[in-house]
PDB file of N, CA and C in Angstrom:
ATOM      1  N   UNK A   1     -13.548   1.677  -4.182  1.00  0.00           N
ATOM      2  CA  UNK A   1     -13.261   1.683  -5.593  1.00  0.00           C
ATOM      3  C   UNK A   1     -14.245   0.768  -6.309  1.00  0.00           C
ATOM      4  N   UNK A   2     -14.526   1.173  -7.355  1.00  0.00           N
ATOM      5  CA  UNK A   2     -15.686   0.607  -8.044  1.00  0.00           C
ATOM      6  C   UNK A   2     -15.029  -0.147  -9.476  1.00  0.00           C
ATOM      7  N   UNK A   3     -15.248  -1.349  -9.570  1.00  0.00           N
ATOM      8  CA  UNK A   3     -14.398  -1.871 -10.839  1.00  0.00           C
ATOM      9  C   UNK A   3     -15.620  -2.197 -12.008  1.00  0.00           C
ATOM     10  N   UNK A   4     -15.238  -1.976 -12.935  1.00  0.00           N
ATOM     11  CA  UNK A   4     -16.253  -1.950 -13.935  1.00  0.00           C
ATOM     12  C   UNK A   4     -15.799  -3.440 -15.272  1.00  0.00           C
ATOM     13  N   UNK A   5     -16.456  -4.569 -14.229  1.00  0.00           N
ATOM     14  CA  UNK A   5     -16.702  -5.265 -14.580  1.00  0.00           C
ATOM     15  C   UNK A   5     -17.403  -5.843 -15.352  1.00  0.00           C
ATOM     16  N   UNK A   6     -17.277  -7.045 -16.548  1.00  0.00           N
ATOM     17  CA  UNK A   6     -18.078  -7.745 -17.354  1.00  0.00           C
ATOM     18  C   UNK A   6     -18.176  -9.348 -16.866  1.00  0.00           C
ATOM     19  N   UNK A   7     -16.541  -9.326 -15.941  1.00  0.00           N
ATOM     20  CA  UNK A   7     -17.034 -10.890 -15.430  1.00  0.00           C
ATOM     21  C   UNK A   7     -16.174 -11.163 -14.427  1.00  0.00           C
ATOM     22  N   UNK A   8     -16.350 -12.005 -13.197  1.00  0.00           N
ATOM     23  CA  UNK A   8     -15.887 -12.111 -11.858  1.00  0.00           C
ATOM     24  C   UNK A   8     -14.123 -12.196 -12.136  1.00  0.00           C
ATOM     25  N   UNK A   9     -13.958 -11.684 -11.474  1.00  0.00           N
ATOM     26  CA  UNK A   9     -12.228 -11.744 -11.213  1.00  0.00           C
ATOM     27  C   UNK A   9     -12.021 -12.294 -10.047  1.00  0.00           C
ATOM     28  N   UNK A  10     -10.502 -13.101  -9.874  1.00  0.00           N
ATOM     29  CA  UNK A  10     -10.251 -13.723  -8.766  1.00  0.00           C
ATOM     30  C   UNK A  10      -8.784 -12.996  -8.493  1.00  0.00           C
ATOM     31  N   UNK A  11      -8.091 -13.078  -7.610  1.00  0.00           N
ATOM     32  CA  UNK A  11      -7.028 -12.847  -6.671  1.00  0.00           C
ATOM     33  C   UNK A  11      -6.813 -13.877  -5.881  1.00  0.00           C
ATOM     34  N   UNK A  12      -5.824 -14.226  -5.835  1.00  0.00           N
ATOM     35  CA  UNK A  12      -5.195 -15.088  -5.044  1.00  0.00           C
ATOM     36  C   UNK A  12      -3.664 -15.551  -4.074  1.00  0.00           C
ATOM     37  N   UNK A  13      -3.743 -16.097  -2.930  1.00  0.00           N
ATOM     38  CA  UNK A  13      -2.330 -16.053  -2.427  1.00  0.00           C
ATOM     39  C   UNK A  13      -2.323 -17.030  -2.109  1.00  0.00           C
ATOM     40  N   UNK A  14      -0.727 -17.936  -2.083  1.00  0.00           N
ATOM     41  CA  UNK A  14      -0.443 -18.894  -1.820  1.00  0.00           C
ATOM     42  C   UNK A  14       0.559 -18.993  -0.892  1.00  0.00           C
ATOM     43  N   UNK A  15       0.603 -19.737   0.350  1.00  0.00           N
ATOM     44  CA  UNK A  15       1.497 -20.112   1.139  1.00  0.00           C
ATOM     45  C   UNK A  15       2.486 -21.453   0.657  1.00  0.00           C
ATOM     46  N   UNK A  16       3.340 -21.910   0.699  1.00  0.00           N
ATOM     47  CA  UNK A  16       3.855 -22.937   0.136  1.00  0.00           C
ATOM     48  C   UNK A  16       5.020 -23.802   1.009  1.00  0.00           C
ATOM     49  N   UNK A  17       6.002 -24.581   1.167  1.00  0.00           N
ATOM     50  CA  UNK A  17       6.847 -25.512   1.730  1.00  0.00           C
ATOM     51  C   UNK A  17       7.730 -24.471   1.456  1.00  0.00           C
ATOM     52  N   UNK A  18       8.040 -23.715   0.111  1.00  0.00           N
ATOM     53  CA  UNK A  18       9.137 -22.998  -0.010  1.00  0.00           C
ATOM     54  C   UNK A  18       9.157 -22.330  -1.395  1.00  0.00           C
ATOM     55  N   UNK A  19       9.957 -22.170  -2.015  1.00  0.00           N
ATOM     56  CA  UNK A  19       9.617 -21.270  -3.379  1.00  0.00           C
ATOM     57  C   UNK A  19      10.195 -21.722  -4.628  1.00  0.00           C
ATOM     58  N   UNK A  20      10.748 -23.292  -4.496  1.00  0.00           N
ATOM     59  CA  UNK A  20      10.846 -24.229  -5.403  1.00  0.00           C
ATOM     60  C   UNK A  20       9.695 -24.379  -6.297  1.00  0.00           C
ATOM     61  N   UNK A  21       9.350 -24.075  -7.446  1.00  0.00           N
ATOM     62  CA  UNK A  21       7.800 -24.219  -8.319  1.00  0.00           C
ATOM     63  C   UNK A  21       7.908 -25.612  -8.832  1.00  0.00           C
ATOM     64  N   UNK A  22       9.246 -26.171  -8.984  1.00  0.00           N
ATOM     65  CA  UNK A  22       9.014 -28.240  -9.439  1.00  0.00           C
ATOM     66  C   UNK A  22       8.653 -28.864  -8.076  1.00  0.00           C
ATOM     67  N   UNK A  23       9.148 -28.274  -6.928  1.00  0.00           N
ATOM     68  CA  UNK A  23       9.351 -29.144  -6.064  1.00  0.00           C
ATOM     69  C   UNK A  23       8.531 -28.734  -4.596  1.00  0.00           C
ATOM     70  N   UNK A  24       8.706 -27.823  -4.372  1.00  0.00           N
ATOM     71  CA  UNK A  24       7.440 -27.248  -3.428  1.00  0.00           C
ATOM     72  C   UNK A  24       5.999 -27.087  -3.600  1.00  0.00           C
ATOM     73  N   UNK A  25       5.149 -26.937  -2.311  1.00  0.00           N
ATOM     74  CA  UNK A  25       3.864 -27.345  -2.033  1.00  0.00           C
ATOM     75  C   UNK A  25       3.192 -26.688  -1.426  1.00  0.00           C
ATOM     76  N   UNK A  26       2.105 -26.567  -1.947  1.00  0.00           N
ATOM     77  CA  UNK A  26       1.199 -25.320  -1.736  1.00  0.00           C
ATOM     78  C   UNK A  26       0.342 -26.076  -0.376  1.00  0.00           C
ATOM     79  N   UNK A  27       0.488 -25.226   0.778  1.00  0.00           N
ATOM     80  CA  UNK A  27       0.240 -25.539   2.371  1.00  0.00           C
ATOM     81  C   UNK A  27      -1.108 -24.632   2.655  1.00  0.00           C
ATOM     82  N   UNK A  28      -1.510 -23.573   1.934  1.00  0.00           N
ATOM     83  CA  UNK A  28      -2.765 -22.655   2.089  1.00  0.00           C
ATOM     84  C   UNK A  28      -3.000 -21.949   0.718  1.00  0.00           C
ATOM     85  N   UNK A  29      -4.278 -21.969   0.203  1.00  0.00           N
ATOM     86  CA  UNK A  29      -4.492 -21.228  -0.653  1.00  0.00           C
ATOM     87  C   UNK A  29      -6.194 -20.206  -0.138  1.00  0.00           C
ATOM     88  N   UNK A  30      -5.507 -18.688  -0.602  1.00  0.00           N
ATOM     89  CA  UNK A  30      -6.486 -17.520  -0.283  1.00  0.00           C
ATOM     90  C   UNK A  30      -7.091 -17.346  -1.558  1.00  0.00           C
ATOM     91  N   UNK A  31      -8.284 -17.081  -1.823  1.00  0.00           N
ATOM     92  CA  UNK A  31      -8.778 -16.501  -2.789  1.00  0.00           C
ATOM     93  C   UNK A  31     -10.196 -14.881  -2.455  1.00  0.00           C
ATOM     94  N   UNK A  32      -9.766 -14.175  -3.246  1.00  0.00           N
ATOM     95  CA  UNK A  32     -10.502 -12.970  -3.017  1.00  0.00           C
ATOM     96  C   UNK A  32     -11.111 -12.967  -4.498  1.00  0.00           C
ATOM     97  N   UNK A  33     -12.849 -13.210  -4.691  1.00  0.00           N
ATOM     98  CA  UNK A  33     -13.211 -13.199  -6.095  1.00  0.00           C
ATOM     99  C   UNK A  33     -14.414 -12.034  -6.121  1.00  0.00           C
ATOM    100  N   UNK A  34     -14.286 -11.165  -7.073  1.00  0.00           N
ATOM    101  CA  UNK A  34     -15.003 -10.054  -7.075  1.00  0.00           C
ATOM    102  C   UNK A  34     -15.939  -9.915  -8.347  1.00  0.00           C
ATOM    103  N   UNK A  35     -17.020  -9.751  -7.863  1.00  0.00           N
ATOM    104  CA  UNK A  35     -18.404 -10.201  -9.221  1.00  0.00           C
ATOM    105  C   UNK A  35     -18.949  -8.819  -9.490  1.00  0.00           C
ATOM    106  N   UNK A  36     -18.835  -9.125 -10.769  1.00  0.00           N
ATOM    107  CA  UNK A  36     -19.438  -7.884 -11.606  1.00  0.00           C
ATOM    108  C   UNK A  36     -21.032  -7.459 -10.938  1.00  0.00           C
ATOM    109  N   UNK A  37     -21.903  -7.947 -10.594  1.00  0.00           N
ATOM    110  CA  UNK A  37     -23.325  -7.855  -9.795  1.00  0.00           C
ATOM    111  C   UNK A  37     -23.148  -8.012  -8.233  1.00  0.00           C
ATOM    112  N   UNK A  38     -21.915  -7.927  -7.279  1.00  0.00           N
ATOM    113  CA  UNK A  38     -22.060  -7.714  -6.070  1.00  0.00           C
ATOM    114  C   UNK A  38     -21.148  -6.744  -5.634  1.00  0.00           C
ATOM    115  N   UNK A  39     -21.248  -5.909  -4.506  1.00  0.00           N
ATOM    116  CA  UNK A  39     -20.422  -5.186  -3.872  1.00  0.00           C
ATOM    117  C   UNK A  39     -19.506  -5.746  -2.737  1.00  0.00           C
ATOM    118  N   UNK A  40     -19.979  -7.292  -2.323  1.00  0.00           N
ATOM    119  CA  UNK A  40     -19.339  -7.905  -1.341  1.00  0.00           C
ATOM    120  C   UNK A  40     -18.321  -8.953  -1.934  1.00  0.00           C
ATOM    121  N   UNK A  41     -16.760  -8.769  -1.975  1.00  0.00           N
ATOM    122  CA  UNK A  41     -15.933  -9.782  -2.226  1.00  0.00           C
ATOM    123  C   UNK A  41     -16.076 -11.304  -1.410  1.00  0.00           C
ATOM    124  N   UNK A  42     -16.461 -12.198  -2.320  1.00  0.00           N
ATOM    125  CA  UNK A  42     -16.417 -13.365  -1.448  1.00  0.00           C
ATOM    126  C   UNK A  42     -14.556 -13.676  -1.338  1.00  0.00           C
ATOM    127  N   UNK A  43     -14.362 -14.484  -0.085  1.00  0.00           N
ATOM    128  CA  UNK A  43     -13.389 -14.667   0.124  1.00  0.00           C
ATOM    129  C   UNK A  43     -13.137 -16.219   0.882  1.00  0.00           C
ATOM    130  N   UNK A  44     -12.715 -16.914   0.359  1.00  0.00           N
ATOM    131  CA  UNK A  44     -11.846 -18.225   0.932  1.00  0.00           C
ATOM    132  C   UNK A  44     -10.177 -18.615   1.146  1.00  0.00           C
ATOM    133  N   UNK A  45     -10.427 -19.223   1.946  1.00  0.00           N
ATOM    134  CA  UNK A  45      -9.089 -19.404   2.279  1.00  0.00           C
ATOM    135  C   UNK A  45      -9.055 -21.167   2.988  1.00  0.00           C
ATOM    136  N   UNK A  46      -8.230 -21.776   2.474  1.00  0.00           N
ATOM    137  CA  UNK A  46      -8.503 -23.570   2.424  1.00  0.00           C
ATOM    138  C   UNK A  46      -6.767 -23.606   3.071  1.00  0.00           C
ATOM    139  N   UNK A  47      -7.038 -25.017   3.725  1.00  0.00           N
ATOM    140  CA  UNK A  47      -4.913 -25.222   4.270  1.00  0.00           C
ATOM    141  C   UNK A  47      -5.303 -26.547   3.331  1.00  0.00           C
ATOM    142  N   UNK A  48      -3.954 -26.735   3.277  1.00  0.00           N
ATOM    143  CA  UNK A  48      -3.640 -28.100   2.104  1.00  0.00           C
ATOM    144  C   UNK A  48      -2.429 -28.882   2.708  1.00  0.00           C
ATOM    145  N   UNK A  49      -2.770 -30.440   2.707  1.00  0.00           N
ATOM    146  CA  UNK A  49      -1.453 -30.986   2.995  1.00  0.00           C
ATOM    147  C   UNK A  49      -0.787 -31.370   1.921  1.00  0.00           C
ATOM    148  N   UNK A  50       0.388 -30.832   2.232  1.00  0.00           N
ATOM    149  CA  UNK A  50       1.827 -30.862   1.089  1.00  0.00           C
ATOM    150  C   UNK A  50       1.349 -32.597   1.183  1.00  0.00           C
ATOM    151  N   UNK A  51       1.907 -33.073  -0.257  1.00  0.00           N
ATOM    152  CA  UNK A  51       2.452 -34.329  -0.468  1.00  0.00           C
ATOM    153  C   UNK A  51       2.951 -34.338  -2.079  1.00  0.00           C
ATOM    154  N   UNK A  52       4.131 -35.169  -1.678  1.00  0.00           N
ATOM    155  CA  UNK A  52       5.099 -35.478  -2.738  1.00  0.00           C
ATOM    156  C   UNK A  52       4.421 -36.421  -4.118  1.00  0.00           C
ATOM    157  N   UNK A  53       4.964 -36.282  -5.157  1.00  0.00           N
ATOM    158  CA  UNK A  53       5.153 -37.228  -6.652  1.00  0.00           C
ATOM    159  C   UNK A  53       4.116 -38.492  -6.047  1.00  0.00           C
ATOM    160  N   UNK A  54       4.737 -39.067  -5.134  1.00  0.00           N
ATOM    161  CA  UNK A  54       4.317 -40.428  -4.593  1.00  0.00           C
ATOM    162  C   UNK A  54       3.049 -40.322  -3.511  1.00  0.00           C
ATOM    163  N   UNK A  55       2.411 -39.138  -3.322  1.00  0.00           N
ATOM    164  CA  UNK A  55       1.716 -39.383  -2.428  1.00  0.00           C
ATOM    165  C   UNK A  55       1.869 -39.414  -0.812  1.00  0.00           C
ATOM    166  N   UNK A  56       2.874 -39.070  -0.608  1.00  0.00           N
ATOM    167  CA  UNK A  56       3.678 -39.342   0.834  1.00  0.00           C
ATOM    168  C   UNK A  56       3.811 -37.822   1.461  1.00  0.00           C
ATOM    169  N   UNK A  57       3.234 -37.373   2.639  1.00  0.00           N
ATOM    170  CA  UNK A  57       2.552 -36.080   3.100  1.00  0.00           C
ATOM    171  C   UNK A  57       4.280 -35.437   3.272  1.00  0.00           C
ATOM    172  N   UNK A  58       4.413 -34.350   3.151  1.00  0.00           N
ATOM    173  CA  UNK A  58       5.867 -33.676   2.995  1.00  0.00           C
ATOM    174  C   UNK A  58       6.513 -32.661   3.918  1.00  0.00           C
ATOM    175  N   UNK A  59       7.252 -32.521   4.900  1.00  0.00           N
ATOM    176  CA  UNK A  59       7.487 -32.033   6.130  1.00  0.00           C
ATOM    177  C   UNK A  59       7.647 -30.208   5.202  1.00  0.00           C
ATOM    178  N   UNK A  60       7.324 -29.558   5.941  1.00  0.00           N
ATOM    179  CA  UNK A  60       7.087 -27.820   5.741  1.00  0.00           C
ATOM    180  C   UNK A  60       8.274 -27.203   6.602  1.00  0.00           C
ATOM    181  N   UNK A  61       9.237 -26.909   5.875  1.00  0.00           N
ATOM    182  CA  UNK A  61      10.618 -26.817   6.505  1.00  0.00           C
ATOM    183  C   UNK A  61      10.084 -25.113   7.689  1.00  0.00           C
ATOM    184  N   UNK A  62      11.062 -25.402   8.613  1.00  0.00           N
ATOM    185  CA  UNK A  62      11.299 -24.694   9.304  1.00  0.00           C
ATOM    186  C   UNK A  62      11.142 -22.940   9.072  1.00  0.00           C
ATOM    187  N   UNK A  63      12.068 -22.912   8.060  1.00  0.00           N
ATOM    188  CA  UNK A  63      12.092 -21.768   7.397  1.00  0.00           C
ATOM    189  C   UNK A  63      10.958 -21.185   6.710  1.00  0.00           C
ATOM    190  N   UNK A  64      10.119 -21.997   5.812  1.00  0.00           N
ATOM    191  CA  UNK A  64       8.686 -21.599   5.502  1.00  0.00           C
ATOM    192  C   UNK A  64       8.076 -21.376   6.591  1.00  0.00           C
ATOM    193  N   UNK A  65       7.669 -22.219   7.496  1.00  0.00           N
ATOM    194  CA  UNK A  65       6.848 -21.728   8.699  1.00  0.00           C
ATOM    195  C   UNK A  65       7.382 -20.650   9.241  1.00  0.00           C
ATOM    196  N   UNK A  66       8.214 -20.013   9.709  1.00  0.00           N
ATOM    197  CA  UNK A  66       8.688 -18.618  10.015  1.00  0.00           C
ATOM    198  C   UNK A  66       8.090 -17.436   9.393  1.00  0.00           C
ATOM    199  N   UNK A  67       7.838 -18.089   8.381  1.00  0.00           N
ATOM    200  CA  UNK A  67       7.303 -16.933   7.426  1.00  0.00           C
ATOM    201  C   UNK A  67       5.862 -17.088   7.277  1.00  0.00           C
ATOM    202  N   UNK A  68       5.120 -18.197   6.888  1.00  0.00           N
ATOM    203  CA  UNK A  68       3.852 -17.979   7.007  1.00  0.00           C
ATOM    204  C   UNK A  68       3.243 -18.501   8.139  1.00  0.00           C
ATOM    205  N   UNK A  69       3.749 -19.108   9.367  1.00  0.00           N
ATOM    206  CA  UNK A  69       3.342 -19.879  10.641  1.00  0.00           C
ATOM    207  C   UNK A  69       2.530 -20.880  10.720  1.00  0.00           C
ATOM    208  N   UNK A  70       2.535 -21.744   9.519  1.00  0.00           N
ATOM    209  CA  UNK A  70       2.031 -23.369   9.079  1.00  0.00           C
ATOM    210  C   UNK A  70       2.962 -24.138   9.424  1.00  0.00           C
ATOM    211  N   UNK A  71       2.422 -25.250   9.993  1.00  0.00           N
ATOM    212  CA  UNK A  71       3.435 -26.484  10.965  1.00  0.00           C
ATOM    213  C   UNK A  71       2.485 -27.842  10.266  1.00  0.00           C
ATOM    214  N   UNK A  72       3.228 -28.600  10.056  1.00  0.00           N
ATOM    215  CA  UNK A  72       3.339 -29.864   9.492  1.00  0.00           C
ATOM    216  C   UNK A  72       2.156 -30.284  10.483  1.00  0.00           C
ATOM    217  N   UNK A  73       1.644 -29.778  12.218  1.00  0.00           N
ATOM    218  CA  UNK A  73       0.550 -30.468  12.658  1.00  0.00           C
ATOM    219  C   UNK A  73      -0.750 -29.377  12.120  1.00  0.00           C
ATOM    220  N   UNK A  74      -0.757 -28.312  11.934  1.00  0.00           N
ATOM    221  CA  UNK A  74      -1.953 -27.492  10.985  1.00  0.00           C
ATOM    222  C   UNK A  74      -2.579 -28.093   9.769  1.00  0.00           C
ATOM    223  N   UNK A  75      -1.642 -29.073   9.247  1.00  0.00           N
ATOM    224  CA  UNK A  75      -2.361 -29.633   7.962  1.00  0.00           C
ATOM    225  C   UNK A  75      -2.402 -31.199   8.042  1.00  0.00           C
ATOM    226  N   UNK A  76      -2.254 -31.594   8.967  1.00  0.00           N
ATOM    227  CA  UNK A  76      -1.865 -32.966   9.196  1.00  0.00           C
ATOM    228  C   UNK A  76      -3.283 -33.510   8.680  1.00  0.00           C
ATOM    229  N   UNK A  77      -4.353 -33.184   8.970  1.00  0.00           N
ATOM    230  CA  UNK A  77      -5.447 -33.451   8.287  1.00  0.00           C
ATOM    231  C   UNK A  77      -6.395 -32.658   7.489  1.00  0.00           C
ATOM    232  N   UNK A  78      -5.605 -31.958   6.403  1.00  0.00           N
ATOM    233  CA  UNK A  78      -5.810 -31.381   5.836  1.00  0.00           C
ATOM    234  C   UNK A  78      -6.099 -32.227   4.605  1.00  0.00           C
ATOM    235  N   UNK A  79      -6.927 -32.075   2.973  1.00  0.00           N
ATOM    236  CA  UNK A  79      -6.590 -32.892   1.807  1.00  0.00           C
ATOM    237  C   UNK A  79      -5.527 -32.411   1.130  1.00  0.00           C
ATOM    238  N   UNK A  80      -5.240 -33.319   0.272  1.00  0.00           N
ATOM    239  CA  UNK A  80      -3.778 -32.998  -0.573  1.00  0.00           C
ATOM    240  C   UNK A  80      -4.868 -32.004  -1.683  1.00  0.00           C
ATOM    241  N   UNK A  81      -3.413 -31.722  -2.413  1.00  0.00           N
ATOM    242  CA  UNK A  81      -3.606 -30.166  -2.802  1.00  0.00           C
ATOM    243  C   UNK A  81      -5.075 -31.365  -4.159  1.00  0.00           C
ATOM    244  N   UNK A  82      -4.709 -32.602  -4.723  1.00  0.00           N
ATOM    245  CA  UNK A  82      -5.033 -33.126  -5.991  1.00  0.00           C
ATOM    246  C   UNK A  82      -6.582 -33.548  -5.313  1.00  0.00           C
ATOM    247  N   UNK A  83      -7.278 -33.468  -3.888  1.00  0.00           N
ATOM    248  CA  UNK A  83      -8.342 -33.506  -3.517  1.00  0.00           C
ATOM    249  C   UNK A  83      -9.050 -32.578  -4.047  1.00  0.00           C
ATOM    250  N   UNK A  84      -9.004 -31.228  -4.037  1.00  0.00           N
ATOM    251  CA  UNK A  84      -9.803 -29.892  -4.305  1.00  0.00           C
ATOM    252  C   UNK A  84      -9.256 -29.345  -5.398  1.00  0.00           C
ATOM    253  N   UNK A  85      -8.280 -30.094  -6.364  1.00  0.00           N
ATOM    254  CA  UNK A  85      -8.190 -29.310  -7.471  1.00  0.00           C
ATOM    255  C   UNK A  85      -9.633 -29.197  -8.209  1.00  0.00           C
ATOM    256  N   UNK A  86      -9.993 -30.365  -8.475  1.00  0.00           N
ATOM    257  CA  UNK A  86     -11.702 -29.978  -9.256  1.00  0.00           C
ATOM    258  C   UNK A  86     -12.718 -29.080  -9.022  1.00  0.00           C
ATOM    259  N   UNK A  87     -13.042 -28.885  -7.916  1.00  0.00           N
ATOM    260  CA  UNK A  87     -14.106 -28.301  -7.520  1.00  0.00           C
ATOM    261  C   UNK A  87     -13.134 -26.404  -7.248  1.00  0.00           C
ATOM    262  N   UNK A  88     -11.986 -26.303  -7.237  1.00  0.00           N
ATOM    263  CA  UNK A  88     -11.742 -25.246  -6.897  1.00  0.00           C
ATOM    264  C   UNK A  88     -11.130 -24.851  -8.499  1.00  0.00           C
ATOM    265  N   UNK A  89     -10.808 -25.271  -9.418  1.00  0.00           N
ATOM    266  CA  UNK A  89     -11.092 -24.846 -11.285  1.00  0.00           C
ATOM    267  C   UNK A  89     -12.436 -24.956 -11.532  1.00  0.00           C
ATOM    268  N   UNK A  90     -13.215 -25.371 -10.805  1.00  0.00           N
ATOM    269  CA  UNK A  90     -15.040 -25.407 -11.048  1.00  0.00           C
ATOM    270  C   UNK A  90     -15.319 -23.614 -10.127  1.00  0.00           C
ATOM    271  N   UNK A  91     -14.456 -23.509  -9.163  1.00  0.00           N
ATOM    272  CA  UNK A  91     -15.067 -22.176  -9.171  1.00  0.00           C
ATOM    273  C   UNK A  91     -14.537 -21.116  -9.362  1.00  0.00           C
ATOM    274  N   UNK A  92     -13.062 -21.244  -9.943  1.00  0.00           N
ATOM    275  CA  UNK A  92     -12.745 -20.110 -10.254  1.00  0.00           C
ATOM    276  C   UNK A  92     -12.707 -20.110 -12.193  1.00  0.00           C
ATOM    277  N   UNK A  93     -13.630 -21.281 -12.099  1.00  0.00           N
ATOM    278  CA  UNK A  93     -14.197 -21.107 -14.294  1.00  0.00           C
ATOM    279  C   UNK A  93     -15.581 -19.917 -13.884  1.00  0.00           C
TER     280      UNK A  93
END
């Protein structure tokens, strides 16, 4: 399919702690961005360690991992989500 573009579009998926939006934490973020001048979708995909208000890294309940198969040791050294906010609104501007 051919999209008739004027300027890059992004897509994106998020894995999270759970589906609380005040209180849950984004554990992986996918991005699929598609440019008006290429035929090849670039695609990334980054893991993120949950951490709370305070800074304090945040256990990924049981039940989320079932569903997307992220374990509290997959991100253990991962950056918090407020590491790559800049540079990842720098590339999806």
């Amino acid at each position: 399919m051919k999209l008739n573009l004027k300027k890059p579009i992004v897509f994106f998926d998020l894995e999270t702690t759970g589906i609380d939006v005040v209180n849950d934490r984004i554990v992986e973020i996918s991005l699929v961005k598609v440019s008006p001048d290429s035929d090849t979708p670039e695609v990334r995909t980054r893991r993120i360690r949950p951490v709370d208000d305070n800074g304090q890294t945040m256990h990924i309940p049981e039940e989320a991992t079932a569903v997307h198969g992220i374990t509290d040791e997959d991100v253990a050294n991962e950056p918090p989500f407020r590491a790559i906010a800049k540079s990842l609104a720098a590339y999806l501007e």
